[in-house]
PDB file of N, CA and C in Angstrom:
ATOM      1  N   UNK A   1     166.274  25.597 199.220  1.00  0.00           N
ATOM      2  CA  UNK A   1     165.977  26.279 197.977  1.00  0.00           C
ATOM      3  C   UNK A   1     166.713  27.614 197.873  1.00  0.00           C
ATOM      4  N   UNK A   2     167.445  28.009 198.822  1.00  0.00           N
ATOM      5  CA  UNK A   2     167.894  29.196 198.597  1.00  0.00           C
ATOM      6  C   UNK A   2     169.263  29.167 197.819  1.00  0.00           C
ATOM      7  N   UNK A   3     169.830  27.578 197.189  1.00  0.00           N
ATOM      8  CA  UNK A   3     170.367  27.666 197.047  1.00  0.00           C
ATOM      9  C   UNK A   3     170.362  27.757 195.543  1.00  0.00           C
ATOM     10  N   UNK A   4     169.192  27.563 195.379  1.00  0.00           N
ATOM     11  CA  UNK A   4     168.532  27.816 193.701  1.00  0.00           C
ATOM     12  C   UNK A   4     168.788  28.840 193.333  1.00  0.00           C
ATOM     13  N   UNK A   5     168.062  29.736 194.357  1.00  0.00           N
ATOM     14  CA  UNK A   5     168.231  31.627 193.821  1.00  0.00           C
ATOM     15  C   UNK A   5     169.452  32.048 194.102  1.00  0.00           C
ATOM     16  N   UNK A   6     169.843  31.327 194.715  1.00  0.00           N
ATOM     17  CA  UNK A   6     171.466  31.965 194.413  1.00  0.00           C
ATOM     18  C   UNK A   6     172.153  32.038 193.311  1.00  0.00           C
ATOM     19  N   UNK A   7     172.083  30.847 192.666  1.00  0.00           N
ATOM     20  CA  UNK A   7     172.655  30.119 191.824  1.00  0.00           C
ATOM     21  C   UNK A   7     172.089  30.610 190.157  1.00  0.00           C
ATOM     22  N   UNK A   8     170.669  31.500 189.934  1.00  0.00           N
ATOM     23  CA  UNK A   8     170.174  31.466 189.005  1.00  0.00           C
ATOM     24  C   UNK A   8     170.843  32.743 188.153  1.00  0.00           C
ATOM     25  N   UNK A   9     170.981  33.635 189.165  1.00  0.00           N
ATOM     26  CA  UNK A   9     171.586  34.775 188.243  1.00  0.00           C
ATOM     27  C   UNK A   9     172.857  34.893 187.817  1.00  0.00           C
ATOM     28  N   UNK A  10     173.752  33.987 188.104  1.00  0.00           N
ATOM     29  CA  UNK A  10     175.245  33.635 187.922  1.00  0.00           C
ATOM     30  C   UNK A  10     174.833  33.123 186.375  1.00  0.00           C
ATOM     31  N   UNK A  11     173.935  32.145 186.653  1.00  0.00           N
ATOM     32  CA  UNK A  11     173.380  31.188 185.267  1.00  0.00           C
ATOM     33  C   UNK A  11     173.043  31.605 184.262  1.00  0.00           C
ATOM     34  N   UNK A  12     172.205  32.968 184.675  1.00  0.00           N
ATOM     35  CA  UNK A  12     171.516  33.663 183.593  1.00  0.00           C
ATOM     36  C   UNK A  12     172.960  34.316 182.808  1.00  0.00           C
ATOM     37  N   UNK A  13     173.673  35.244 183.539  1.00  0.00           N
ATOM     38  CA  UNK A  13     174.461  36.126 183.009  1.00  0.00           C
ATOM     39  C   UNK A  13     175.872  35.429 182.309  1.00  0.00           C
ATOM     40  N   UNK A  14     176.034  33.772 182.602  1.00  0.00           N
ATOM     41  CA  UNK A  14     176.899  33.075 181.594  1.00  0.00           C
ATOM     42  C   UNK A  14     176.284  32.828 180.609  1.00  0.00           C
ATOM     43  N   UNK A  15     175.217  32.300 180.850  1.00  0.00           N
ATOM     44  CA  UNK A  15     174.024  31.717 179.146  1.00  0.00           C
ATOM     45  C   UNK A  15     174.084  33.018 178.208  1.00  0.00           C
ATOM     46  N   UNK A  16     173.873  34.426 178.781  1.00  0.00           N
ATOM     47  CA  UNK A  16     173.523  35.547 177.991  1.00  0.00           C
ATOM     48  C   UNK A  16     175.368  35.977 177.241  1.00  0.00           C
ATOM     49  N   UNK A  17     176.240  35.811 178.327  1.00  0.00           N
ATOM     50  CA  UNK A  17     177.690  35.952 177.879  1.00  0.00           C
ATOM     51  C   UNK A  17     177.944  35.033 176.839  1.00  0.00           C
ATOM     52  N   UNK A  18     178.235  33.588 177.267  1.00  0.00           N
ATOM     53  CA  UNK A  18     178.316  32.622 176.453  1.00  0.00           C
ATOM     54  C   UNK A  18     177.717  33.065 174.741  1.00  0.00           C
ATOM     55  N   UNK A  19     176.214  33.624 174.762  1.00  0.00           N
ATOM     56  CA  UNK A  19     175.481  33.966 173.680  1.00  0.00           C
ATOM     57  C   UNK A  19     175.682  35.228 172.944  1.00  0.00           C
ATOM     58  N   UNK A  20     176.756  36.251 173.869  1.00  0.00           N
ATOM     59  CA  UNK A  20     177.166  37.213 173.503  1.00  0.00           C
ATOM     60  C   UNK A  20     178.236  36.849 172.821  1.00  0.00           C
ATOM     61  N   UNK A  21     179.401  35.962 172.702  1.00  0.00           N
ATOM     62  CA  UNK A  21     180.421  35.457 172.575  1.00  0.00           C
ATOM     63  C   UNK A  21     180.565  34.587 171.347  1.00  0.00           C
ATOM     64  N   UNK A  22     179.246  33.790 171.222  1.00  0.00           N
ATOM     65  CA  UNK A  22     178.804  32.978 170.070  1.00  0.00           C
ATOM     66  C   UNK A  22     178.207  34.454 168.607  1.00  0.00           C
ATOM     67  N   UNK A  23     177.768  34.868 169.255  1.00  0.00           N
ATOM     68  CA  UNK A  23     177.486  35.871 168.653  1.00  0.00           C
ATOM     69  C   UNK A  23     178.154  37.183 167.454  1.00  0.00           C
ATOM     70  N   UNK A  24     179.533  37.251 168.452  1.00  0.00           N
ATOM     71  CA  UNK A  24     180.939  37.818 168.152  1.00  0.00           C
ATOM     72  C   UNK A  24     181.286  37.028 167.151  1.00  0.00           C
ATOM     73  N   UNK A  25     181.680  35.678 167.379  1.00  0.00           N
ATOM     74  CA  UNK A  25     182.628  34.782 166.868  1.00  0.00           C
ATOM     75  C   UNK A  25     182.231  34.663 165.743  1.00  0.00           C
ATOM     76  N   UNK A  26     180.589  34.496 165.694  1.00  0.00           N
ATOM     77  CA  UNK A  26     180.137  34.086 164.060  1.00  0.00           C
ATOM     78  C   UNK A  26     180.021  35.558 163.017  1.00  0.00           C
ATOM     79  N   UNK A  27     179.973  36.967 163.524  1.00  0.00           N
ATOM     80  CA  UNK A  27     180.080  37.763 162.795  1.00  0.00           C
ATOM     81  C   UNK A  27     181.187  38.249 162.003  1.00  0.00           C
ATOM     82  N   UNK A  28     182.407  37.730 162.768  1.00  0.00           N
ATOM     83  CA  UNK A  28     183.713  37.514 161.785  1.00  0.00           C
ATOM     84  C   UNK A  28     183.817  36.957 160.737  1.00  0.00           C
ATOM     85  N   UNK A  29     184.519  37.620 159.905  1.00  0.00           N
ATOM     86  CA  UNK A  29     184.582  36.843 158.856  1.00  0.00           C
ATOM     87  C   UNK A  29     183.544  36.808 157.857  1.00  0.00           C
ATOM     88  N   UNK A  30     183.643  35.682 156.589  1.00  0.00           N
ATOM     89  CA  UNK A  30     182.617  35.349 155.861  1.00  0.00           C
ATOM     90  C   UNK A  30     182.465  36.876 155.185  1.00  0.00           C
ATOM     91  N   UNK A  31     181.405  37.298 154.439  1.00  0.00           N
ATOM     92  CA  UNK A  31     180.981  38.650 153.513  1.00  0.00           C
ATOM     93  C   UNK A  31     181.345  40.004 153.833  1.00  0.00           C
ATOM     94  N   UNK A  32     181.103  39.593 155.501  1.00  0.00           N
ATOM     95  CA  UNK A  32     180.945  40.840 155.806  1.00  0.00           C
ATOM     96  C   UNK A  32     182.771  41.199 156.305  1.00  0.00           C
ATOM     97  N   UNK A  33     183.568  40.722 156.197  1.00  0.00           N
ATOM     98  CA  UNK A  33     185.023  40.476 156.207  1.00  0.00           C
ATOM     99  C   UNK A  33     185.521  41.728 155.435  1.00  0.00           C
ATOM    100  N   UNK A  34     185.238  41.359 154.171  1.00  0.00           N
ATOM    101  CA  UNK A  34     185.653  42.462 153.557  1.00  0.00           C
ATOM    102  C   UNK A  34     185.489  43.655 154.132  1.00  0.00           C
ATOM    103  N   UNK A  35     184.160  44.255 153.681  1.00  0.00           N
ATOM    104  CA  UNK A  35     183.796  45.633 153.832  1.00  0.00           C
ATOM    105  C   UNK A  35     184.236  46.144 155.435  1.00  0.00           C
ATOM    106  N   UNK A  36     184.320  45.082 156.424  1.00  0.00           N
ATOM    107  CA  UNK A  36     184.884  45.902 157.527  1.00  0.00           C
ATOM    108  C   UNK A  36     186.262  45.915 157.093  1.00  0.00           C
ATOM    109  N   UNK A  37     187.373  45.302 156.537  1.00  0.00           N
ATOM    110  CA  UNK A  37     188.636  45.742 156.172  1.00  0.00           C
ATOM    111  C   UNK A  37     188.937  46.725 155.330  1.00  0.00           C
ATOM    112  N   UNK A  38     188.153  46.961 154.494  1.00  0.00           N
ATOM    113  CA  UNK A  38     188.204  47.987 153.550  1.00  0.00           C
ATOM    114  C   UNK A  38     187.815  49.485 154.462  1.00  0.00           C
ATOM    115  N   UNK A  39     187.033  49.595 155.387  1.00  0.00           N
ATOM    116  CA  UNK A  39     186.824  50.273 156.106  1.00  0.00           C
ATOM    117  C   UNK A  39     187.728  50.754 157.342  1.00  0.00           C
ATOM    118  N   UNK A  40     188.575  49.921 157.795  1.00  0.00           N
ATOM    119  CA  UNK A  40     189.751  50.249 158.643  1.00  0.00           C
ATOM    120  C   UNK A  40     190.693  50.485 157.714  1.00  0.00           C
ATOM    121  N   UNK A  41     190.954  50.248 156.494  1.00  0.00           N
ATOM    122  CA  UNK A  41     192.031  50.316 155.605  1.00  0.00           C
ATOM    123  C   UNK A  41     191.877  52.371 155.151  1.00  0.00           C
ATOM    124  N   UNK A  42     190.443  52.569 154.865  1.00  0.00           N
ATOM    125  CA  UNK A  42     190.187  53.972 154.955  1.00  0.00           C
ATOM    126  C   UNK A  42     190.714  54.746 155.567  1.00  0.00           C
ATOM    127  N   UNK A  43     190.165  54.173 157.362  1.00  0.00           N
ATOM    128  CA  UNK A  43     190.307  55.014 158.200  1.00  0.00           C
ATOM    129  C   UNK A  43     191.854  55.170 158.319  1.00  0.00           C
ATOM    130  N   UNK A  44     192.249  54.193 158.054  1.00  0.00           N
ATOM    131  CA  UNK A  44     194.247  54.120 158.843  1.00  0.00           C
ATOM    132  C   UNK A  44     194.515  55.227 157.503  1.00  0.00           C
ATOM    133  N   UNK A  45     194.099  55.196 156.358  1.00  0.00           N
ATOM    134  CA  UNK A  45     194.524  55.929 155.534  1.00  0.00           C
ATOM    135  C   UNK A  45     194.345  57.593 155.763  1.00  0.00           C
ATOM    136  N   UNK A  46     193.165  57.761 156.415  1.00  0.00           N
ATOM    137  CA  UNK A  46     192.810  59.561 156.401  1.00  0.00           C
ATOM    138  C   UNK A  46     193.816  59.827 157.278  1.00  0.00           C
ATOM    139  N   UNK A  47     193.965  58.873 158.446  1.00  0.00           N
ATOM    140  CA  UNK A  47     194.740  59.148 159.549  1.00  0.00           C
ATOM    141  C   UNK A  47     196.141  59.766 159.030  1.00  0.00           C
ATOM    142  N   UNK A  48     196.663  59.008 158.441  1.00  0.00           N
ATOM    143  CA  UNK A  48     198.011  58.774 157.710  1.00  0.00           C
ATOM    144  C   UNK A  48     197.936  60.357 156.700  1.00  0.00           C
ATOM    145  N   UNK A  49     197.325  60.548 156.068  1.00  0.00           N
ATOM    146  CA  UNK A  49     197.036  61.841 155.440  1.00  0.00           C
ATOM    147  C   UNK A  49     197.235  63.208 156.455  1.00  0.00           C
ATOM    148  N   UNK A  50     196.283  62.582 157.053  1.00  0.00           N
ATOM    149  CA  UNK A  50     196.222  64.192 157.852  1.00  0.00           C
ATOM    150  C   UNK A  50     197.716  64.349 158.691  1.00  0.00           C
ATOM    151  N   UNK A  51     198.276  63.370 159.598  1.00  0.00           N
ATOM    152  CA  UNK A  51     199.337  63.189 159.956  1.00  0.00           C
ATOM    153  C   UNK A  51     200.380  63.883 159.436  1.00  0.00           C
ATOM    154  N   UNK A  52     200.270  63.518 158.167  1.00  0.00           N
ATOM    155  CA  UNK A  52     201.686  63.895 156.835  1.00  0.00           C
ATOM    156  C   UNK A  52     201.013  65.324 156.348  1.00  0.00           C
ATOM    157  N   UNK A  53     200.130  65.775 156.660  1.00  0.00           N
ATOM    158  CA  UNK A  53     199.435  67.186 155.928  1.00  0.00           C
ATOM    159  C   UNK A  53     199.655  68.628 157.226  1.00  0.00           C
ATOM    160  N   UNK A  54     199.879  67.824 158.304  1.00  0.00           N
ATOM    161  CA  UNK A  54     199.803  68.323 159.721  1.00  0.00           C
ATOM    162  C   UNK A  54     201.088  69.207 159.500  1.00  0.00           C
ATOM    163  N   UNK A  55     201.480  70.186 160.821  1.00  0.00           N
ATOM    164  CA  UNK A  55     202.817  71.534 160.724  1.00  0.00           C
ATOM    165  C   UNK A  55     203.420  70.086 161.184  1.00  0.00           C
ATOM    166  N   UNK A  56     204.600  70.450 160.980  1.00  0.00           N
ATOM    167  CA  UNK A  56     205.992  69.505 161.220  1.00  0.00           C
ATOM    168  C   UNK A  56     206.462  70.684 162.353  1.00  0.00           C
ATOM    169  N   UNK A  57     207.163  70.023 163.101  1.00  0.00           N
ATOM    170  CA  UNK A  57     208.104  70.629 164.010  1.00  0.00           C
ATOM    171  C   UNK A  57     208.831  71.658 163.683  1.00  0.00           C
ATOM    172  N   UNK A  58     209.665  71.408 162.396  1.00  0.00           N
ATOM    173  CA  UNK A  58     210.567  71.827 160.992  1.00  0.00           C
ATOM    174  C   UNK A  58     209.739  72.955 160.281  1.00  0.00           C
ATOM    175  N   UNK A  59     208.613  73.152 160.442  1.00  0.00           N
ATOM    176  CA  UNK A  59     207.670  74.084 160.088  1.00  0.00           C
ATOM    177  C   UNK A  59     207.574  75.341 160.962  1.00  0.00           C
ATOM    178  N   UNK A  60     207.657  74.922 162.378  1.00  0.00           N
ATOM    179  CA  UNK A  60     207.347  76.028 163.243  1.00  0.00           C
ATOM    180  C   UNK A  60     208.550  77.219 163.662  1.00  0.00           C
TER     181      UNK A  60
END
């Protein structure tokens, strides 16, 4: 039997991965698709702003 308890917590922590993974996969996409793209599309944008608003080299 010890080879049970060996064996159980390997088991547990693929079932919980595996379920972490299923988990991931199905939150892609579908409704919520959009609003996370529109939301990285923001962020790349402030980035891009401040970047181009920043001293230039040519400035200093």
């Amino acid at each position: 039997m010890d080879y049970v308890s060996a064996l159980v917590p390997p088991v547990v922590m693929a079932v919980f991965f595996i379920g972490l993974i299923v988990t991931i996969v199905k939150s892609q996409g579908g409704d919520k698709k959009a609003k996370e793209d529109a939301a990285v599309d923001a962020a790349i944008a402030r980035a891009e702003a401040a970047r181009q608003a920043g001293p230039q080299l040519s400035d200093i």
